[in-house]
PDB file of N, CA and C in Angstrom:
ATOM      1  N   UNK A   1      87.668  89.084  99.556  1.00  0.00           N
ATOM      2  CA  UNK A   1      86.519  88.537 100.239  1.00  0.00           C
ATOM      3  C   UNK A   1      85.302  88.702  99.334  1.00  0.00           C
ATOM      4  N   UNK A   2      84.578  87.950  99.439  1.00  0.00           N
ATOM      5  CA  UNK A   2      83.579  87.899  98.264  1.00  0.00           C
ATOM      6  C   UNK A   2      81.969  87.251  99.136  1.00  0.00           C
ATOM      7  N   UNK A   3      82.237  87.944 100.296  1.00  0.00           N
ATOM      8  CA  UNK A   3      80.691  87.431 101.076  1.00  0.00           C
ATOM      9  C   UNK A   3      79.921  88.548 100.934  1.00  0.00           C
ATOM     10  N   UNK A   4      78.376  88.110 100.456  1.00  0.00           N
ATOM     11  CA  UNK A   4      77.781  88.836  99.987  1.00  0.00           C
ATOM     12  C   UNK A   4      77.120  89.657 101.637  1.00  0.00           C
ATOM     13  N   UNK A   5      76.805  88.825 102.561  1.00  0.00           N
ATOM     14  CA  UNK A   5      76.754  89.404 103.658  1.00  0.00           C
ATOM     15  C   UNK A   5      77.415  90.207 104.636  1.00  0.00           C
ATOM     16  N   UNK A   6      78.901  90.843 103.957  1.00  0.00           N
ATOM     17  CA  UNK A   6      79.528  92.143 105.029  1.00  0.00           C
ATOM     18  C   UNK A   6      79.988  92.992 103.494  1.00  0.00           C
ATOM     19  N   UNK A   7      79.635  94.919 103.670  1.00  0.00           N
ATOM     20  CA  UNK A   7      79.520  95.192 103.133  1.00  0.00           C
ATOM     21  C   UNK A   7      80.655  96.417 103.893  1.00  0.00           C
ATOM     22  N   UNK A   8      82.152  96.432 103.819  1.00  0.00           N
ATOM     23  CA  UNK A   8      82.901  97.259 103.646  1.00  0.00           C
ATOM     24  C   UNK A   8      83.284  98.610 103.162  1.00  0.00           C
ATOM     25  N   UNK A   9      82.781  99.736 103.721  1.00  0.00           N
ATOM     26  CA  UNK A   9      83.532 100.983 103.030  1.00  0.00           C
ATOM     27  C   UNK A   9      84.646 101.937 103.864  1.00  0.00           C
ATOM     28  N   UNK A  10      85.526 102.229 103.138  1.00  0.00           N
ATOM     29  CA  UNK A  10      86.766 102.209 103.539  1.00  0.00           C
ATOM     30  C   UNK A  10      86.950 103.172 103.436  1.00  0.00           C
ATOM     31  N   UNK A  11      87.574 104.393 104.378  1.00  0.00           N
ATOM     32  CA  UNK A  11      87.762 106.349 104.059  1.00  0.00           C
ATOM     33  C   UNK A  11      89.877 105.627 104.258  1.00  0.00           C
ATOM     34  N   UNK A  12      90.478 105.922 102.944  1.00  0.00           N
ATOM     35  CA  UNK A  12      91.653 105.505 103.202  1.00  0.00           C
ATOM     36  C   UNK A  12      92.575 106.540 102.464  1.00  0.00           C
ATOM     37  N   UNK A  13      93.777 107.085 102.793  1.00  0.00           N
ATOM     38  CA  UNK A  13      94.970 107.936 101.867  1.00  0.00           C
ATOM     39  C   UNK A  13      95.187 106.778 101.070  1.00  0.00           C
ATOM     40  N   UNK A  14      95.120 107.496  99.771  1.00  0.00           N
ATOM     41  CA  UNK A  14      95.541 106.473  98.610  1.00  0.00           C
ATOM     42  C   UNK A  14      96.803 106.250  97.889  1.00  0.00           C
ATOM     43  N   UNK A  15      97.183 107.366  98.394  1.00  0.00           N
ATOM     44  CA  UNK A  15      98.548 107.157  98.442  1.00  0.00           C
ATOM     45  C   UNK A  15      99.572 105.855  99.483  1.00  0.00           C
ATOM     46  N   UNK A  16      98.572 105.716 100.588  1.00  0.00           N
ATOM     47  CA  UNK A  16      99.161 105.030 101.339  1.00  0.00           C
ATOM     48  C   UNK A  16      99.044 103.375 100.480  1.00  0.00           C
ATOM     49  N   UNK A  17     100.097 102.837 100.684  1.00  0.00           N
ATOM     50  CA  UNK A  17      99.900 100.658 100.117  1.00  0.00           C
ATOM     51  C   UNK A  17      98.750 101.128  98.504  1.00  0.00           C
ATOM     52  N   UNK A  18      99.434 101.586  97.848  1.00  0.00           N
ATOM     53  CA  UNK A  18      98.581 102.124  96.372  1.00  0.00           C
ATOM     54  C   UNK A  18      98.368 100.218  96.093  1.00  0.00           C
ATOM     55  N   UNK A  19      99.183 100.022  96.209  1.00  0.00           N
ATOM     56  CA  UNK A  19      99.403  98.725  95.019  1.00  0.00           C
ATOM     57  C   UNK A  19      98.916  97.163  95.765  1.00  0.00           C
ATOM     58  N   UNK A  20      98.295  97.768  96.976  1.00  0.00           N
ATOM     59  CA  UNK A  20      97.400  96.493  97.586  1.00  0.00           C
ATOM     60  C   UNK A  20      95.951  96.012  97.450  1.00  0.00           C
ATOM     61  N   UNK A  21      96.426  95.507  96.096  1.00  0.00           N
ATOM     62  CA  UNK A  21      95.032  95.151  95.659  1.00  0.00           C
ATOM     63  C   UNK A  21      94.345  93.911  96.139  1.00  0.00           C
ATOM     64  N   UNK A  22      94.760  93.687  96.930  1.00  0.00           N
ATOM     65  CA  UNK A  22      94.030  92.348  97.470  1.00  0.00           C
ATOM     66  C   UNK A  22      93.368  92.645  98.673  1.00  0.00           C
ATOM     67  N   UNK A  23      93.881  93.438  99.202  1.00  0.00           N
ATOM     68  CA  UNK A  23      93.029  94.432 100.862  1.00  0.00           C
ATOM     69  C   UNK A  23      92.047  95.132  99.934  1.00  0.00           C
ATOM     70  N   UNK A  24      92.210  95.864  98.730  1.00  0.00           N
ATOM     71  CA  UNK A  24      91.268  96.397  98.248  1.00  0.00           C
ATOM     72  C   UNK A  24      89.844  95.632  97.299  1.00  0.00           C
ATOM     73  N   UNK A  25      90.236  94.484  97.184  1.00  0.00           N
ATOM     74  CA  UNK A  25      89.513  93.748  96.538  1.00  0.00           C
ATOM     75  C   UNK A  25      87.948  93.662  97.440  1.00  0.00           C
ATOM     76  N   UNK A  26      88.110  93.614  98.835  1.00  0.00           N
ATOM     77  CA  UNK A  26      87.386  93.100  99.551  1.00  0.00           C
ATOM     78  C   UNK A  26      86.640  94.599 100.026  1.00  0.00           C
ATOM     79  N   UNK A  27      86.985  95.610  99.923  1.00  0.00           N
ATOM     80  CA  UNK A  27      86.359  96.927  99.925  1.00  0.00           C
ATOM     81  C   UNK A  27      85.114  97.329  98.847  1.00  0.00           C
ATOM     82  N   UNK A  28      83.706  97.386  99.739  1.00  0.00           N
ATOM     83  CA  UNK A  28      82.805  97.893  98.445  1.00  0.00           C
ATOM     84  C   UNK A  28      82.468  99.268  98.069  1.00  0.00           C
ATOM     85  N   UNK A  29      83.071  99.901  98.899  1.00  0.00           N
ATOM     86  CA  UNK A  29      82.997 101.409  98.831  1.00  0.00           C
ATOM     87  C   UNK A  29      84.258 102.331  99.106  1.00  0.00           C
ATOM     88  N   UNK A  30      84.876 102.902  98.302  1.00  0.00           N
ATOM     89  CA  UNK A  30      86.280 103.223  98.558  1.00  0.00           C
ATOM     90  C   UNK A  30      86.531 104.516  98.420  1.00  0.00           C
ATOM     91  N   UNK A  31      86.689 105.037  99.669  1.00  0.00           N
ATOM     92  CA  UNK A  31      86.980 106.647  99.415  1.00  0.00           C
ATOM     93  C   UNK A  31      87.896 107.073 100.308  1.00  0.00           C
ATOM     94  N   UNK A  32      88.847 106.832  98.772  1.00  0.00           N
ATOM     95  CA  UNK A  32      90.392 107.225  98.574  1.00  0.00           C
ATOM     96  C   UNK A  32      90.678 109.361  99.126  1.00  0.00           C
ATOM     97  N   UNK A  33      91.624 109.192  99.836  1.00  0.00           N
ATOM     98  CA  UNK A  33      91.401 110.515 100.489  1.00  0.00           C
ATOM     99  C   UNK A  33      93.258 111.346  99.918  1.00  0.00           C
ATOM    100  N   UNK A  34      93.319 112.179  99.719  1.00  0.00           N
ATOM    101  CA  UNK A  34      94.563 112.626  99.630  1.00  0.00           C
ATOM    102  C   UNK A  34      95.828 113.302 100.837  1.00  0.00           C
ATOM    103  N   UNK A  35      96.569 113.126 100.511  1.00  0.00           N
ATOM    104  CA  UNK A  35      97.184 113.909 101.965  1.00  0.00           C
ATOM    105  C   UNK A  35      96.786 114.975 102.671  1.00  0.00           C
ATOM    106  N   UNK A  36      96.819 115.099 104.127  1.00  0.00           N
ATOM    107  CA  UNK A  36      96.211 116.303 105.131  1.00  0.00           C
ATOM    108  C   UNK A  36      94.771 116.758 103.753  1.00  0.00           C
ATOM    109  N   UNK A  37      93.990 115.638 104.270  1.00  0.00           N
ATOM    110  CA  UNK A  37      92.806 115.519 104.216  1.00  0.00           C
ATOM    111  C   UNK A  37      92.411 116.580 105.628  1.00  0.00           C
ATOM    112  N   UNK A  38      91.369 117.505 105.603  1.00  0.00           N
ATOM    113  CA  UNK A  38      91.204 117.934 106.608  1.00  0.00           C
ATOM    114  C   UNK A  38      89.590 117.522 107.629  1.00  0.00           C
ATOM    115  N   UNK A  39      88.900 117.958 108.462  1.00  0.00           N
ATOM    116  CA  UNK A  39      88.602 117.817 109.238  1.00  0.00           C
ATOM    117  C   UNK A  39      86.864 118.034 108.151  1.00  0.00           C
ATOM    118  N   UNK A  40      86.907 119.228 107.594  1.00  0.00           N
ATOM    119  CA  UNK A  40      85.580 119.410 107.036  1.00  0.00           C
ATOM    120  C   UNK A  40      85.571 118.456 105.793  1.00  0.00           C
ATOM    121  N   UNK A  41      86.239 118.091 104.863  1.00  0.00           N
ATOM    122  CA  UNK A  41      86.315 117.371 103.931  1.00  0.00           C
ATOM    123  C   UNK A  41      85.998 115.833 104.050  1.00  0.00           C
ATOM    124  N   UNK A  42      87.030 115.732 105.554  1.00  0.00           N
ATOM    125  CA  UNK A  42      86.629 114.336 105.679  1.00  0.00           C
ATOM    126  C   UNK A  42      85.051 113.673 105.882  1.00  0.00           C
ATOM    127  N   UNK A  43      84.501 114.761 107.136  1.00  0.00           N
ATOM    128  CA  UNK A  43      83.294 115.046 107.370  1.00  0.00           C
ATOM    129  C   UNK A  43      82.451 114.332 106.450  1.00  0.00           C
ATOM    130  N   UNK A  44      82.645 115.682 105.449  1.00  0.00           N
ATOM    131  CA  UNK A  44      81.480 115.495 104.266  1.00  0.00           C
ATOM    132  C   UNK A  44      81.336 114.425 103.590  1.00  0.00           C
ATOM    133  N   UNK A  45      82.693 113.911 103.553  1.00  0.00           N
ATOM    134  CA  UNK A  45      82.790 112.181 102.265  1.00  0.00           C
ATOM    135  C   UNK A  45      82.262 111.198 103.680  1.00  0.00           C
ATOM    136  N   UNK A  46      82.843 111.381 104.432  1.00  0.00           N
ATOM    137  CA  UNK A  46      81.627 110.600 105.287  1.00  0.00           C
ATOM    138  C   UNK A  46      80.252 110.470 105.434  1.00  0.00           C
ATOM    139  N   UNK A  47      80.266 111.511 105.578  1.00  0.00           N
ATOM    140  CA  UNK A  47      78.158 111.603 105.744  1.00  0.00           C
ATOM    141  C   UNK A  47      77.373 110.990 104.309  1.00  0.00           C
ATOM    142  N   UNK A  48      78.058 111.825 103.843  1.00  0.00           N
ATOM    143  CA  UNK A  48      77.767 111.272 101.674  1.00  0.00           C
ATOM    144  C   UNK A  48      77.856 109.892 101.711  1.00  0.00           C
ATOM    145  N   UNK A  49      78.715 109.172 101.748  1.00  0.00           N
ATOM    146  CA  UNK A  49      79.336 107.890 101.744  1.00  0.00           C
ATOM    147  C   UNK A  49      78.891 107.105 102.562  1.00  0.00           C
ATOM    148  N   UNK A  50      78.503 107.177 103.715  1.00  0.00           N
ATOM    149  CA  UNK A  50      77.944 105.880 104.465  1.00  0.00           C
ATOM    150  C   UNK A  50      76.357 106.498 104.227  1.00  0.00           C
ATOM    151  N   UNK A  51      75.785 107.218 104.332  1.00  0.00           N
ATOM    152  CA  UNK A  51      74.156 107.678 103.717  1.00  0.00           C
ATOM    153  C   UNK A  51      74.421 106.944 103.023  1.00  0.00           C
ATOM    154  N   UNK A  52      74.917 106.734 101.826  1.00  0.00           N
ATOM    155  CA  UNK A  52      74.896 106.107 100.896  1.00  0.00           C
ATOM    156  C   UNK A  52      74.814 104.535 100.716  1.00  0.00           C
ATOM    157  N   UNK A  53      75.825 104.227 101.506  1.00  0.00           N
ATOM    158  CA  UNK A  53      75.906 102.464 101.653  1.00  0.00           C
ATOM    159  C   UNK A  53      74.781 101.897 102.317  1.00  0.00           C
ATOM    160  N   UNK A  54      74.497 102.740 103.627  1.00  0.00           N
ATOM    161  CA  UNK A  54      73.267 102.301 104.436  1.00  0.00           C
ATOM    162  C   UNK A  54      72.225 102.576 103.518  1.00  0.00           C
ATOM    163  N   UNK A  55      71.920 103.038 102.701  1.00  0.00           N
ATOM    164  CA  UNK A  55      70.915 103.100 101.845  1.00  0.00           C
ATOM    165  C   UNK A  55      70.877 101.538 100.902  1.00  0.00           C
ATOM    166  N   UNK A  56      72.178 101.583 100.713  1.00  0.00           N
ATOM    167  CA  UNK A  56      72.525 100.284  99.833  1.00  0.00           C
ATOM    168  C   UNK A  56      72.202  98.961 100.347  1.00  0.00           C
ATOM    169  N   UNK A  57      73.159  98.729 101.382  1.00  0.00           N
ATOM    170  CA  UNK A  57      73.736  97.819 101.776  1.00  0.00           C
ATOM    171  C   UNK A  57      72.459  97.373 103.086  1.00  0.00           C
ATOM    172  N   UNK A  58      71.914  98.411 104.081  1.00  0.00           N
ATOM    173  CA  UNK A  58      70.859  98.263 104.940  1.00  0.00           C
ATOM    174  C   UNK A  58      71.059  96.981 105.990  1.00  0.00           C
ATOM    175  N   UNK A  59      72.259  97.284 106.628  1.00  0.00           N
ATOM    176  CA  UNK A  59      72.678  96.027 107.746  1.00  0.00           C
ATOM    177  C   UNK A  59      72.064  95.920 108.794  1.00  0.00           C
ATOM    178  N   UNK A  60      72.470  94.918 109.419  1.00  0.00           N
ATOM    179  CA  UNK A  60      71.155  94.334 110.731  1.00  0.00           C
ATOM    180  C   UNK A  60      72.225  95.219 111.746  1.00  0.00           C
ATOM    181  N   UNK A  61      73.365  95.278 111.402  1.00  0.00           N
ATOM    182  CA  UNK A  61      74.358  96.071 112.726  1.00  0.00           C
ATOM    183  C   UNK A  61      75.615  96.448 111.716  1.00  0.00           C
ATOM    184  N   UNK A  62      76.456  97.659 112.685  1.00  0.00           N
ATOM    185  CA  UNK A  62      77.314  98.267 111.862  1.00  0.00           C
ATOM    186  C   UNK A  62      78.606  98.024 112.913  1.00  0.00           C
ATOM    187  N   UNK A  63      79.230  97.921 112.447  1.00  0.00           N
ATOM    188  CA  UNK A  63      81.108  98.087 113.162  1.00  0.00           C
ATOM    189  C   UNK A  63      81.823  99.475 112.641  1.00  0.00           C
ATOM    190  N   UNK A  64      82.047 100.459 113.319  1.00  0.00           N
ATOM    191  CA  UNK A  64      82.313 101.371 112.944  1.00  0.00           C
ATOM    192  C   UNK A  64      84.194 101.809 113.570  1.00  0.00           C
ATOM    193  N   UNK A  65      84.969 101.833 112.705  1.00  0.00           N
ATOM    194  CA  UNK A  65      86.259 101.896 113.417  1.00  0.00           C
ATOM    195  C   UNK A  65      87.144 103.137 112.892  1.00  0.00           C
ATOM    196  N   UNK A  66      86.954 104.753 113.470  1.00  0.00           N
ATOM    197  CA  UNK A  66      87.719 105.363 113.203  1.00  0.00           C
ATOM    198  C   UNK A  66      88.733 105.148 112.481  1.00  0.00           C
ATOM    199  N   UNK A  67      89.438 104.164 112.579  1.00  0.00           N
ATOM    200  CA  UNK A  67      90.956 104.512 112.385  1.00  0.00           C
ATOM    201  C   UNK A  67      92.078 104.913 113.464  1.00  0.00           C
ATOM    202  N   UNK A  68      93.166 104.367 113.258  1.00  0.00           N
ATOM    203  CA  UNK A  68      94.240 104.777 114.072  1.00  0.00           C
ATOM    204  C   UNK A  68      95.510 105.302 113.567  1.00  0.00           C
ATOM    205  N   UNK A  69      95.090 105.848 112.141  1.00  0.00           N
ATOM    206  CA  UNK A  69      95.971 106.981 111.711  1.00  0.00           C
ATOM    207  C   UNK A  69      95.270 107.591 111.217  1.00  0.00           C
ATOM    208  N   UNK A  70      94.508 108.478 111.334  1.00  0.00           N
ATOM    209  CA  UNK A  70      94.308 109.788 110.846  1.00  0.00           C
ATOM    210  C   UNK A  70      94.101 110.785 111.301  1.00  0.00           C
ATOM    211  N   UNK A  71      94.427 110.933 112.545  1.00  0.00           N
ATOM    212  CA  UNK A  71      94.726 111.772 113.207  1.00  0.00           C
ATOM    213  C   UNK A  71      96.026 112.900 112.704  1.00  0.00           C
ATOM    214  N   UNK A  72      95.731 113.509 112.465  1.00  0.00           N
ATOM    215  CA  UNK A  72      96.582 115.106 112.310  1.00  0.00           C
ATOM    216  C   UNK A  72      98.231 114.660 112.955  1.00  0.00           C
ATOM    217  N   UNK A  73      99.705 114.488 111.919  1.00  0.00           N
ATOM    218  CA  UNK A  73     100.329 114.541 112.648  1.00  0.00           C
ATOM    219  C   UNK A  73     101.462 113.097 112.332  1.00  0.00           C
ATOM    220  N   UNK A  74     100.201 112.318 112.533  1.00  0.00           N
ATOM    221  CA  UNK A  74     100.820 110.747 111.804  1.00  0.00           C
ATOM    222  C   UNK A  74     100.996 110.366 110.813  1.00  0.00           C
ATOM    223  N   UNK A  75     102.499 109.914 111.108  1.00  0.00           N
ATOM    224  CA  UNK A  75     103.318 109.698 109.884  1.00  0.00           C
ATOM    225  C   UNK A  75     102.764 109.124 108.951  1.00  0.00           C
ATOM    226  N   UNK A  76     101.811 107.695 109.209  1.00  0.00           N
ATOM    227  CA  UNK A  76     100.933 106.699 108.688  1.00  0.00           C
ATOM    228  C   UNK A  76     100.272 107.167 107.542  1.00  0.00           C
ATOM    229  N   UNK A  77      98.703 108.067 108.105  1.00  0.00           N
ATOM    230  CA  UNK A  77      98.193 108.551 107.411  1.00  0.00           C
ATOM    231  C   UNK A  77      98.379 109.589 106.636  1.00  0.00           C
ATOM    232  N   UNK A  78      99.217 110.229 107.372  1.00  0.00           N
ATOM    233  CA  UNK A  78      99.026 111.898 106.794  1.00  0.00           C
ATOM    234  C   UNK A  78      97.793 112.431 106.438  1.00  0.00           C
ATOM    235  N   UNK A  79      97.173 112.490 107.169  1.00  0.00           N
ATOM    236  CA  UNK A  79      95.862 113.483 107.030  1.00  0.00           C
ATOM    237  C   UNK A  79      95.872 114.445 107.938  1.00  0.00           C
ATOM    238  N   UNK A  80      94.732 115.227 108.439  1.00  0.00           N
ATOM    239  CA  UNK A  80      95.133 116.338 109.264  1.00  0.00           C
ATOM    240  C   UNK A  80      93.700 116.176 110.054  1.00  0.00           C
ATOM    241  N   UNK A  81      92.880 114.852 110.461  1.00  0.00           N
ATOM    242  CA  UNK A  81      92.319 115.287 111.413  1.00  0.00           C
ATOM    243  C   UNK A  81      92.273 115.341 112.833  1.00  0.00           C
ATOM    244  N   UNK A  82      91.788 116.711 113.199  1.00  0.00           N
ATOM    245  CA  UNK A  82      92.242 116.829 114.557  1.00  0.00           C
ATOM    246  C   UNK A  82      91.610 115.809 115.471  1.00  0.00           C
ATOM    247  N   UNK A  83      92.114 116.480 116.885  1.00  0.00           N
ATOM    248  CA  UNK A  83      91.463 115.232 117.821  1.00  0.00           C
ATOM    249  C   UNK A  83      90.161 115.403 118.583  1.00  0.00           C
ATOM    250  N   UNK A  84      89.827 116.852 118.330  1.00  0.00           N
ATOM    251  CA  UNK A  84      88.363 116.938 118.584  1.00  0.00           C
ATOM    252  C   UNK A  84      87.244 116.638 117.207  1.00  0.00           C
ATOM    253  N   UNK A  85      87.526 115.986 116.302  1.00  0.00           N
ATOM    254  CA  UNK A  85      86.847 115.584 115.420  1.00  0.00           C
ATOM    255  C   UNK A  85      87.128 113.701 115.737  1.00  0.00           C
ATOM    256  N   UNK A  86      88.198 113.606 116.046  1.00  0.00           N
ATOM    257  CA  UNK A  86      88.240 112.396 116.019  1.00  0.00           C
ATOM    258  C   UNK A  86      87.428 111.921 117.742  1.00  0.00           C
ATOM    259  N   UNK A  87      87.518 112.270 118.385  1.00  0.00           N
ATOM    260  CA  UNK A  87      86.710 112.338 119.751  1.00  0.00           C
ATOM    261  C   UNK A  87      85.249 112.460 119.761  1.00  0.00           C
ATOM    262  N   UNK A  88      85.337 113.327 119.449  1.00  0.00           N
ATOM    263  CA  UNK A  88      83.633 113.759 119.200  1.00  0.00           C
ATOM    264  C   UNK A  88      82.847 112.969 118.144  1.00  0.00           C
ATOM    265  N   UNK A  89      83.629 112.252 116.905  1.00  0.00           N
ATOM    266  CA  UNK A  89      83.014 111.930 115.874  1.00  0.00           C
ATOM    267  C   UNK A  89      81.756 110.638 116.772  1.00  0.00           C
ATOM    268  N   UNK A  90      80.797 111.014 115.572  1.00  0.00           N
ATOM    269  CA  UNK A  90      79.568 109.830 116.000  1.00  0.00           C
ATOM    270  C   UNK A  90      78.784 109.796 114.889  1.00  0.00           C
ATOM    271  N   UNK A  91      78.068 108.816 114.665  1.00  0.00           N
ATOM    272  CA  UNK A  91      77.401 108.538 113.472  1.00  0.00           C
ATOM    273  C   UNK A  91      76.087 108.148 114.078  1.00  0.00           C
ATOM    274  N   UNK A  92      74.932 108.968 113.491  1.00  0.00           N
ATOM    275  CA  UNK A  92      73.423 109.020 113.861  1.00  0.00           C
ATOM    276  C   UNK A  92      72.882 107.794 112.673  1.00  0.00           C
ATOM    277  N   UNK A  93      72.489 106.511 113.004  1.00  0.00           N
ATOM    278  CA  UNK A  93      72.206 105.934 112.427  1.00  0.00           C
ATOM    279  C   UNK A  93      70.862 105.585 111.920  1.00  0.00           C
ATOM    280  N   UNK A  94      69.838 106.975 112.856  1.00  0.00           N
ATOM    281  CA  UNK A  94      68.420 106.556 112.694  1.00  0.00           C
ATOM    282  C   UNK A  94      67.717 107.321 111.766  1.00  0.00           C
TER     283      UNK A  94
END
């Protein structure tokens, strides 16, 4: 995807689909995570990482989508975050 108006960043195991470079093409910010990624780690590349884009990128509105593997457990992701991080998570956008 090559529209200059949606600005993609992606918290993904990189291990997971390594060799899909065409889903990745369309990603402008990519932070590749390693297995049982945990709960504080993830955190932090988050906060870092979208501070960052919203600094960049400065959208009129955001779509924000957890994910539906990374939860602690799944086979999918293999990461390790729990479900009170994934529950609770929220992003202060002001």
């Amino acid at each position: 995807m090559d529209d200059e108006r949606v600005f993609i960043m992606d918290m993904y195991n990189r291990q997971i689909y390594p060799h899909d470079h065409y889903a990745k093409n369309g990603i402008k910010c990519k932070i590749e995570l390693e297995n049982h990624t945990n709960d504080k780690t993830y955190l932090r590349l988050l906060h870092v990482n979208l501070e960052k884009c919203l600094n960049e990128f400065q959208p009129d509105f955001v779509v924000y989508n957890a994910g539906t593997d990374i939860l602690e457990g799944d086979p999918l992701g293999n990461l390790d975050i729990t479900s009170e991080v994934y529950i609770y998570l929220r992003v202060d956008f002001n």
